[in-house]
PDB file of N, CA and C in Angstrom:
ATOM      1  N   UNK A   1      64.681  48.312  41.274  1.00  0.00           N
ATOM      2  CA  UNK A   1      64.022  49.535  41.706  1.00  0.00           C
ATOM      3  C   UNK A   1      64.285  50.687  40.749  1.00  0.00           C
ATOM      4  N   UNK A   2      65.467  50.389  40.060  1.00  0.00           N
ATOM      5  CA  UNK A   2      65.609  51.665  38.801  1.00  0.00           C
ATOM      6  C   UNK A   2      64.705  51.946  38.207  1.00  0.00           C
ATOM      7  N   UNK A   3      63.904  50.626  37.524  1.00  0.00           N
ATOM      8  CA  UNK A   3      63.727  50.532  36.158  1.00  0.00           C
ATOM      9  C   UNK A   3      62.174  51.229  36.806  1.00  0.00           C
ATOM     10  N   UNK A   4      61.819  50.709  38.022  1.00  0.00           N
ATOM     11  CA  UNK A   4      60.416  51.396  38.392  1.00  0.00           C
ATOM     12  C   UNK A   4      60.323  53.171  38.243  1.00  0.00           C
ATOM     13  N   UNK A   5      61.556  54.157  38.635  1.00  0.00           N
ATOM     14  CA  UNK A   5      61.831  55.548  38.266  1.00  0.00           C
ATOM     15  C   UNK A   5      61.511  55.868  39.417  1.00  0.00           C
ATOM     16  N   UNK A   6      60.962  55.279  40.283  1.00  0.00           N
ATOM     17  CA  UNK A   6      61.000  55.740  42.241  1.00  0.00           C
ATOM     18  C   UNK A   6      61.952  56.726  42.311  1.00  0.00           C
ATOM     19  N   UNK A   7      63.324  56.316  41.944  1.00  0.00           N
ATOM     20  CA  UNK A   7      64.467  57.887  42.071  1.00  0.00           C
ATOM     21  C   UNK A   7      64.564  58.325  41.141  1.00  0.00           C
ATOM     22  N   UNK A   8      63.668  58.752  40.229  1.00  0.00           N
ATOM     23  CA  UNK A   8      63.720  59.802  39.059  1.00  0.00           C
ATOM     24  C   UNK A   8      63.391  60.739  39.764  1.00  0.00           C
ATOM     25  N   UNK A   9      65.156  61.874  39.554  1.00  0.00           N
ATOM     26  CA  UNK A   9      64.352  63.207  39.908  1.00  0.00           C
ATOM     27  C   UNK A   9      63.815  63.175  41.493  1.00  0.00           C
ATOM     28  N   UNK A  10      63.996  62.629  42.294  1.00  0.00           N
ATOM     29  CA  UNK A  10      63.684  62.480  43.591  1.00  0.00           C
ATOM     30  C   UNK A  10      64.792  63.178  44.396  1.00  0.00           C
ATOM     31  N   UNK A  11      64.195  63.506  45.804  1.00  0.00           N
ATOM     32  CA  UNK A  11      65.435  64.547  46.486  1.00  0.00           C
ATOM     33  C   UNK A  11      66.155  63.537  47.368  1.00  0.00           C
ATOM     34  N   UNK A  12      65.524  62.481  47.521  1.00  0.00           N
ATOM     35  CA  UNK A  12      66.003  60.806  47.990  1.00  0.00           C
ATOM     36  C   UNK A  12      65.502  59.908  48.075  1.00  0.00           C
ATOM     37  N   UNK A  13      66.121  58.982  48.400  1.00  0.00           N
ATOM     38  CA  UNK A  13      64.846  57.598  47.970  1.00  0.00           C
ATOM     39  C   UNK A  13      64.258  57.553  49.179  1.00  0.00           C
ATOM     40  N   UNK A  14      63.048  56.565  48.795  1.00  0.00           N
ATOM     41  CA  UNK A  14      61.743  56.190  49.299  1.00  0.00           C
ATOM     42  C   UNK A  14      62.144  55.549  50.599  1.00  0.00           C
ATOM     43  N   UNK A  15      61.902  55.798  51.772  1.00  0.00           N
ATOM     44  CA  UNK A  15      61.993  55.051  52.692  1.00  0.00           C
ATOM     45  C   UNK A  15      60.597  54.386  53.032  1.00  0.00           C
ATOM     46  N   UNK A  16      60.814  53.124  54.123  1.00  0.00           N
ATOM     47  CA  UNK A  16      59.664  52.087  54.517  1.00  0.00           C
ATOM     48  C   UNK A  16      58.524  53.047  54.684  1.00  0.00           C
ATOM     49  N   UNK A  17      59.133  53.809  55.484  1.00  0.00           N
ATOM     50  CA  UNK A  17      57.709  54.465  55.883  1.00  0.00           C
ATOM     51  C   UNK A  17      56.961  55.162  55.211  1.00  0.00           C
ATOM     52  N   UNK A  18      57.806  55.520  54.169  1.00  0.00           N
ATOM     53  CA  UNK A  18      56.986  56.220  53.220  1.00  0.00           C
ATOM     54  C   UNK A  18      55.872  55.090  52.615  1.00  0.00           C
ATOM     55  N   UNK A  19      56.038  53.895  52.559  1.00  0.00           N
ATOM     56  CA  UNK A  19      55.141  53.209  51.639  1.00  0.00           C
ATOM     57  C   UNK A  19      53.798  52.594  52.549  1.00  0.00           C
ATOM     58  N   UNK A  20      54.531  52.884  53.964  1.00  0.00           N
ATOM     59  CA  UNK A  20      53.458  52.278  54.696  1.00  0.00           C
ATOM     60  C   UNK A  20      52.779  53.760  54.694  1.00  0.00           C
ATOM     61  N   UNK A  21      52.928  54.696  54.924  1.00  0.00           N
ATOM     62  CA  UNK A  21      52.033  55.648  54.898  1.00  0.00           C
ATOM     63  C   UNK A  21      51.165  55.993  53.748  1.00  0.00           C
ATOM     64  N   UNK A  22      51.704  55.256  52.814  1.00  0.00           N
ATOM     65  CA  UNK A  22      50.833  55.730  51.310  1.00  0.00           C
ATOM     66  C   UNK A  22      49.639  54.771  51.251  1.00  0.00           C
ATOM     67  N   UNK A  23      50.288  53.295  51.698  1.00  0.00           N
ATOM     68  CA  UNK A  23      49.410  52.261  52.277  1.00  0.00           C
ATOM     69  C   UNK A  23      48.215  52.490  53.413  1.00  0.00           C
ATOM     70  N   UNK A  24      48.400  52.949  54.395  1.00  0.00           N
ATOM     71  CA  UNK A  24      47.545  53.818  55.033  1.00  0.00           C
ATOM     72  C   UNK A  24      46.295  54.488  55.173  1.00  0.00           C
ATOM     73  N   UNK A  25      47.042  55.689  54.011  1.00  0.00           N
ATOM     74  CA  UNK A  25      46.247  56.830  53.585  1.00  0.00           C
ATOM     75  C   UNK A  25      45.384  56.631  52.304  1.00  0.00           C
ATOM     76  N   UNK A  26      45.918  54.955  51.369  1.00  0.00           N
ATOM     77  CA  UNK A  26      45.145  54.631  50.264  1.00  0.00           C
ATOM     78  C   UNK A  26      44.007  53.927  51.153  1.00  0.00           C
ATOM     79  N   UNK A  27      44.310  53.302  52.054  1.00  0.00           N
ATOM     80  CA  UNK A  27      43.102  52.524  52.565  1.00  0.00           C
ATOM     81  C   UNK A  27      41.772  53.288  53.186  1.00  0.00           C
ATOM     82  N   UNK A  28      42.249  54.442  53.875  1.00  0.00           N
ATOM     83  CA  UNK A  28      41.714  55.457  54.008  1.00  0.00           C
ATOM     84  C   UNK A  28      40.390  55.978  53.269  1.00  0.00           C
ATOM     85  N   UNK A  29      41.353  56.229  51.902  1.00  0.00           N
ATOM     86  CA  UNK A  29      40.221  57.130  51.279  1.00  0.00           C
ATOM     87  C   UNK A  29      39.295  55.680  50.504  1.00  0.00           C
ATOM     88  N   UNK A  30      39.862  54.298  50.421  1.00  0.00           N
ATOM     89  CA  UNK A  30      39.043  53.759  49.597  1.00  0.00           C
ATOM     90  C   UNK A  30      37.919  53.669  50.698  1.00  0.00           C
ATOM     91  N   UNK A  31      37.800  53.561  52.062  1.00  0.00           N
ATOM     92  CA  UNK A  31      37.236  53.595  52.915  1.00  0.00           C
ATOM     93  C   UNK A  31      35.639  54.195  52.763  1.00  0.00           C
ATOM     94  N   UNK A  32      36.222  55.359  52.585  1.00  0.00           N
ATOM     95  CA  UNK A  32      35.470  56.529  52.221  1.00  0.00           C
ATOM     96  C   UNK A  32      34.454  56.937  50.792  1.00  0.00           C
ATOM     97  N   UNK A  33      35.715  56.235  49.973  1.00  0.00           N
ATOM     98  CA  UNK A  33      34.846  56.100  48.676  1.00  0.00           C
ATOM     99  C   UNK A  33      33.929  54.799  48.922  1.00  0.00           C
ATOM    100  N   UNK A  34      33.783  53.644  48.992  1.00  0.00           N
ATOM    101  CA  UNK A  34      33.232  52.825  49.376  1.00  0.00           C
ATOM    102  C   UNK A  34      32.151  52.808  50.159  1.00  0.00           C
ATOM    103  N   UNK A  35      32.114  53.772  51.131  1.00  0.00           N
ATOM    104  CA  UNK A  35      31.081  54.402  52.060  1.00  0.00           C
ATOM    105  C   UNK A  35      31.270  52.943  52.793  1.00  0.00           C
ATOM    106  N   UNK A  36      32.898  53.010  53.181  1.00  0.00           N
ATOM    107  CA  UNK A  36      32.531  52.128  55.092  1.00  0.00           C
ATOM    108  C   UNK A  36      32.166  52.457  55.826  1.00  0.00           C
ATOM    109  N   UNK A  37      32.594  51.849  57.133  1.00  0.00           N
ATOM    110  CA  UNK A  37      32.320  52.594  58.399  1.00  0.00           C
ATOM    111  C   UNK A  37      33.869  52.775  59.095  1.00  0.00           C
ATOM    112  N   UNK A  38      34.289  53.834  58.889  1.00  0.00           N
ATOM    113  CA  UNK A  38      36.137  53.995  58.786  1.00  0.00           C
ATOM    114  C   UNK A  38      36.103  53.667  59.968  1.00  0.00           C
ATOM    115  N   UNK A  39      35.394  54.235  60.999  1.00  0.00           N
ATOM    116  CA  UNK A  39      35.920  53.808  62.829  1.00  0.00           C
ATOM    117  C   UNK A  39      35.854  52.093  63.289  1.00  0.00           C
ATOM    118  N   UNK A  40      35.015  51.385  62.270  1.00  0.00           N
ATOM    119  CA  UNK A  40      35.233  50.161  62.565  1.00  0.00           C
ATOM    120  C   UNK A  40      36.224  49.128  61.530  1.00  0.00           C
ATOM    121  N   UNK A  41      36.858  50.108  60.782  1.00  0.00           N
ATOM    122  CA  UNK A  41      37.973  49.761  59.646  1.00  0.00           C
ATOM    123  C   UNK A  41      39.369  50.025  60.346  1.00  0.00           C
ATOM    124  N   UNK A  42      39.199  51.395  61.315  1.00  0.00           N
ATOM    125  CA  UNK A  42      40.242  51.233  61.987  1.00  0.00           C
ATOM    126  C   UNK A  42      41.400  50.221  62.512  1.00  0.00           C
ATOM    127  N   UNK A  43      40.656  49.911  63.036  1.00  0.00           N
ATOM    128  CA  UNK A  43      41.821  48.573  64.758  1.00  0.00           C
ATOM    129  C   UNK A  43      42.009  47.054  63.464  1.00  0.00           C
ATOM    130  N   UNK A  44      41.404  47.036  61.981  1.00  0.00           N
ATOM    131  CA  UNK A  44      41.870  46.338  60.937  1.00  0.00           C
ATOM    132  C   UNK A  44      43.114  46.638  60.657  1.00  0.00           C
ATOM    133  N   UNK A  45      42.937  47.798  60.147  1.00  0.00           N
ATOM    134  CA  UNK A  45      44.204  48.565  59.464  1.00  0.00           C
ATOM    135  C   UNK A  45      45.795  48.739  60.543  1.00  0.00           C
ATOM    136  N   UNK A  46      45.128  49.154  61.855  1.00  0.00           N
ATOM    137  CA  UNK A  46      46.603  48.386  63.093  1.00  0.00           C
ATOM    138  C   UNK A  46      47.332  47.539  63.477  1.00  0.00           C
ATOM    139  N   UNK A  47      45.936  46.767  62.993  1.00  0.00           N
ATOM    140  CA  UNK A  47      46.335  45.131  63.001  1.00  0.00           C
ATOM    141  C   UNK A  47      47.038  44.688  61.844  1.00  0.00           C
ATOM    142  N   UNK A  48      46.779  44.737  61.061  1.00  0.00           N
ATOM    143  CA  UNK A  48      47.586  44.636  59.714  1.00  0.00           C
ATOM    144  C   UNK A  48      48.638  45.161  59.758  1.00  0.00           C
ATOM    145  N   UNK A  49      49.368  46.547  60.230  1.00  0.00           N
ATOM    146  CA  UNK A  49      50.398  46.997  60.007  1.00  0.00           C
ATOM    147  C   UNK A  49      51.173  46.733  61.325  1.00  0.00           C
ATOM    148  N   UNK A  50      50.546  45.939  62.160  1.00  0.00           N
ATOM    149  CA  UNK A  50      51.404  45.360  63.123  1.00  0.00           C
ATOM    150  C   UNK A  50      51.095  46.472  64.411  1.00  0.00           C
ATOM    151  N   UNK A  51      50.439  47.293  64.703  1.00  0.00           N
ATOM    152  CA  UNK A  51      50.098  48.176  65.311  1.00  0.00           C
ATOM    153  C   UNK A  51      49.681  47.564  67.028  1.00  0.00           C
ATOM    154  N   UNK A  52      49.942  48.215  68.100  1.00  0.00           N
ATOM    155  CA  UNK A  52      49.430  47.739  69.306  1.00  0.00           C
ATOM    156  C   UNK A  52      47.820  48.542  69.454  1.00  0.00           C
ATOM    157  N   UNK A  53      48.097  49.560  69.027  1.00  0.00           N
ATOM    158  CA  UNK A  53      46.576  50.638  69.271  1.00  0.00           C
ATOM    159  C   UNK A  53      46.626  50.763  67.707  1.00  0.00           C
ATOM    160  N   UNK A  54      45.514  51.964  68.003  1.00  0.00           N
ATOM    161  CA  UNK A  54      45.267  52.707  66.730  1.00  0.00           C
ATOM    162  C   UNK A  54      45.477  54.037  66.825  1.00  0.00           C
ATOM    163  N   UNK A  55      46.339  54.331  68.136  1.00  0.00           N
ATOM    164  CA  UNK A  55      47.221  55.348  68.131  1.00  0.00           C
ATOM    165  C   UNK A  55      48.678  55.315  67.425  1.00  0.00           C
ATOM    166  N   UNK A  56      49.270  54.340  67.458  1.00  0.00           N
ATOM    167  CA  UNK A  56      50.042  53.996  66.556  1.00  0.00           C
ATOM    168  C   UNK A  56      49.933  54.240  64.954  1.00  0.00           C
ATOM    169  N   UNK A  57      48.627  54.011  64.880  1.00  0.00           N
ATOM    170  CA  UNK A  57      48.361  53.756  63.155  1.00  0.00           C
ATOM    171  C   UNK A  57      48.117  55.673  62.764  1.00  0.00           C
ATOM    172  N   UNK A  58      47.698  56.215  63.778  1.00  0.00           N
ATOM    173  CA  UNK A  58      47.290  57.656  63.346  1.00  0.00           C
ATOM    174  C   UNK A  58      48.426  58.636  63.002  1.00  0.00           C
ATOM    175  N   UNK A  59      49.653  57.953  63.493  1.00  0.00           N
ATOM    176  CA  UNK A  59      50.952  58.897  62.824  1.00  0.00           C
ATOM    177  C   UNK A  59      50.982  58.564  61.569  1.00  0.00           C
ATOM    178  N   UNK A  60      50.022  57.833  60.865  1.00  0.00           N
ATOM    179  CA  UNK A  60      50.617  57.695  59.760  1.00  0.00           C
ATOM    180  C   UNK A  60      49.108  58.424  58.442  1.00  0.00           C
ATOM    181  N   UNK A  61      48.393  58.749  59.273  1.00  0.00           N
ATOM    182  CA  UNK A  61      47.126  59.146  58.654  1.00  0.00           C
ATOM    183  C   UNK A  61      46.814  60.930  59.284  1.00  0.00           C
ATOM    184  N   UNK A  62      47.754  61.553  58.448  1.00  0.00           N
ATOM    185  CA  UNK A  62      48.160  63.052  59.041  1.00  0.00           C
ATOM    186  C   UNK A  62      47.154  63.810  58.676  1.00  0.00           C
ATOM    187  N   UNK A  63      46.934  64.506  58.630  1.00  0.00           N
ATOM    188  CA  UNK A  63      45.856  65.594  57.650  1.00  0.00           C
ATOM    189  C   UNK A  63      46.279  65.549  56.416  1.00  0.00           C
ATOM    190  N   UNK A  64      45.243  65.033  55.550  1.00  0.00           N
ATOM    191  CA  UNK A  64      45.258  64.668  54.152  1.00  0.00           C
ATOM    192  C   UNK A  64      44.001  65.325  53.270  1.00  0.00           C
ATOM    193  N   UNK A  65      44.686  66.260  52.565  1.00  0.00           N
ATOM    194  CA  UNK A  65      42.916  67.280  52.396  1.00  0.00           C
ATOM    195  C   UNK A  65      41.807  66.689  51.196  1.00  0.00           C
ATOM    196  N   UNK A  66      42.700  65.281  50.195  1.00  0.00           N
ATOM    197  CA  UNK A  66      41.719  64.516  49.814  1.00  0.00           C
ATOM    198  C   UNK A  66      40.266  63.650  50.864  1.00  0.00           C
ATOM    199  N   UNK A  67      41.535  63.484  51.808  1.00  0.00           N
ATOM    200  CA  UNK A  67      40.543  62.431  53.005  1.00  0.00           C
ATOM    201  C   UNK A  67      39.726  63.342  53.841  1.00  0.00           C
ATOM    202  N   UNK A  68      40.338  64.499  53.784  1.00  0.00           N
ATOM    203  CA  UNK A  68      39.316  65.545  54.881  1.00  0.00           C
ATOM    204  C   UNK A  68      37.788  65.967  53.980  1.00  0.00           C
ATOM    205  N   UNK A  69      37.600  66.233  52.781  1.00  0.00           N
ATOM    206  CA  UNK A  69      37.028  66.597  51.701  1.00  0.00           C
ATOM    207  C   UNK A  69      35.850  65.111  51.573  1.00  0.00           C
ATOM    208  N   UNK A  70      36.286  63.997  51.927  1.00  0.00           N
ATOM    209  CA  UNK A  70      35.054  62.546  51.691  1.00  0.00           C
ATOM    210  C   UNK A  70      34.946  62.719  52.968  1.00  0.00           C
ATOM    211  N   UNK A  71      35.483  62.858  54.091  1.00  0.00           N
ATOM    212  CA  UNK A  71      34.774  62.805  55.161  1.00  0.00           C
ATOM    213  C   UNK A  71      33.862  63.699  55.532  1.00  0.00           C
ATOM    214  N   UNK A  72      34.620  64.953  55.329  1.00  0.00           N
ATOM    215  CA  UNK A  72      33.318  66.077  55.135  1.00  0.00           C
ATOM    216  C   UNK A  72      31.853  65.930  54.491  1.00  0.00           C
ATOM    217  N   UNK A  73      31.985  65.674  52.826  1.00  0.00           N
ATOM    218  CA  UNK A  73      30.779  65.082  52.285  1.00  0.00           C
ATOM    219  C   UNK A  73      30.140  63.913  53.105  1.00  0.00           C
ATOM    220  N   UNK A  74      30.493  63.322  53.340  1.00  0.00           N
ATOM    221  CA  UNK A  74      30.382  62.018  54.658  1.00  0.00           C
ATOM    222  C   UNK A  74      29.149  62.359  55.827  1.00  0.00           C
ATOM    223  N   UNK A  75      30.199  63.421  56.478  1.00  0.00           N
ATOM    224  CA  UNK A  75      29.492  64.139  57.636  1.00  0.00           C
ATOM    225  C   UNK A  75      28.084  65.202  56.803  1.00  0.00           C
ATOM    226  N   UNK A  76      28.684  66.011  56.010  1.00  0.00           N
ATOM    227  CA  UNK A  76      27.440  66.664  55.484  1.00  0.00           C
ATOM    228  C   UNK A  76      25.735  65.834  54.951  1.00  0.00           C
ATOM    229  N   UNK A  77      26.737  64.849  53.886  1.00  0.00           N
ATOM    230  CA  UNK A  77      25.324  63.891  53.893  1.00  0.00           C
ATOM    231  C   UNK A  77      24.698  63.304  54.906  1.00  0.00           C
ATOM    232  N   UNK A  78      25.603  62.925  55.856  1.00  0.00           N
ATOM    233  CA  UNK A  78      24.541  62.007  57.192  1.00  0.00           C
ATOM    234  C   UNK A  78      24.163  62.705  58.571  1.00  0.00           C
ATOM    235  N   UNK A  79      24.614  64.452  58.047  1.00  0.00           N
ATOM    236  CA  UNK A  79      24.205  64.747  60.102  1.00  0.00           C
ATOM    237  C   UNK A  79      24.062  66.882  59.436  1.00  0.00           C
ATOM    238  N   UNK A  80      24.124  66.469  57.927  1.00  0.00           N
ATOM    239  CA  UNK A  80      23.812  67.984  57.702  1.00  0.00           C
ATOM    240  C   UNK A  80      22.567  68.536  57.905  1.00  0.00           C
ATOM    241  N   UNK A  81      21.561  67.648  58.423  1.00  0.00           N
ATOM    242  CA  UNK A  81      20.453  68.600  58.944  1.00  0.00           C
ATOM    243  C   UNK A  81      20.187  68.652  60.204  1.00  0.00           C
ATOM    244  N   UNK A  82      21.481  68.479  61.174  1.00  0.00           N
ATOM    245  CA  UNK A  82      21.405  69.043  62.718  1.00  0.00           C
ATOM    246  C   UNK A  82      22.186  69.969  62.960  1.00  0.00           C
ATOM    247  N   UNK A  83      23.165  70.635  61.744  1.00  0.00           N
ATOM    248  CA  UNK A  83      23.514  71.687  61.785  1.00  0.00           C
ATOM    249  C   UNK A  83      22.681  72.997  61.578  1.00  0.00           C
ATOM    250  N   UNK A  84      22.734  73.865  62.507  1.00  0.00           N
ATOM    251  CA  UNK A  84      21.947  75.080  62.910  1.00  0.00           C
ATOM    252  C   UNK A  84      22.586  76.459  61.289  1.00  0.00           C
ATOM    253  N   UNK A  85      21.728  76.610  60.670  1.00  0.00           N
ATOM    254  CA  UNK A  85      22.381  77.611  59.659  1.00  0.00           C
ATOM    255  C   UNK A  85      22.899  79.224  60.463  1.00  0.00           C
ATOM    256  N   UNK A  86      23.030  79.405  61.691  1.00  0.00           N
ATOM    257  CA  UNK A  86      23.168  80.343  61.681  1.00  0.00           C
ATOM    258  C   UNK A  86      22.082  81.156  62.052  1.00  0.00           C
ATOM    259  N   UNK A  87      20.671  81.033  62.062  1.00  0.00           N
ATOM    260  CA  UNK A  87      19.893  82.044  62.382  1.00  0.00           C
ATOM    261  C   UNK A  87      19.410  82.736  61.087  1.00  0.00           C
ATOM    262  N   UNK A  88      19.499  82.169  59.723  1.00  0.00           N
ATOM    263  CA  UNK A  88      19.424  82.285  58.338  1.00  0.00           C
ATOM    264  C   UNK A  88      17.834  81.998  58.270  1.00  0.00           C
ATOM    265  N   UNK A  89      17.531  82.808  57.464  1.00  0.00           N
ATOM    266  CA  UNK A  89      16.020  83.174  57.481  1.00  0.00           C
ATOM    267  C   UNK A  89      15.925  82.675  55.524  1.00  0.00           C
TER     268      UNK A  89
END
């Protein structure tokens, strides 16, 4: 694990959870880049990490402002013309 530099300069080492959360949050955004369908990628990704729900799996998928930013474009491309502008003339 040295030679990888994981504790270079680190304030401590890497715990499990840290890797399952990086694991997670990578699956996440490839999700997104990929243009899945993340809500039916979900109860995969629980299952895989050993999860009973997919309440379980959501402590590990926190607010992430890369993942908020594709979902947004996401939502904008597929439902941005039932948003009301405001009354914008």
């Amino acid at each position: 694990m040295c030679r990888s530099g994981i504790w270079a300069k680190a304030p401590r080492v890497p715990r499990v959870h840290d890797f399952r959360h990086a694991f997670a949050v990578a699956a996440l955004r490839r999700w997104y880049e990929e243009e899945r369908d993340v809500q039916s990628e979900l109860p995969k990704l629980a299952m895989y990490m050993g999860h009973v729900s997919i309440a379980s799996t959501t402590y590990y998928l926190r607010f992430m402002p890369a993942v908020v930013t594709l979902a947004s474009e996401r939502f904008a491309s597929d439902c941005g013309d039932l948003i009301d502008d405001g009354g914008a003339a």
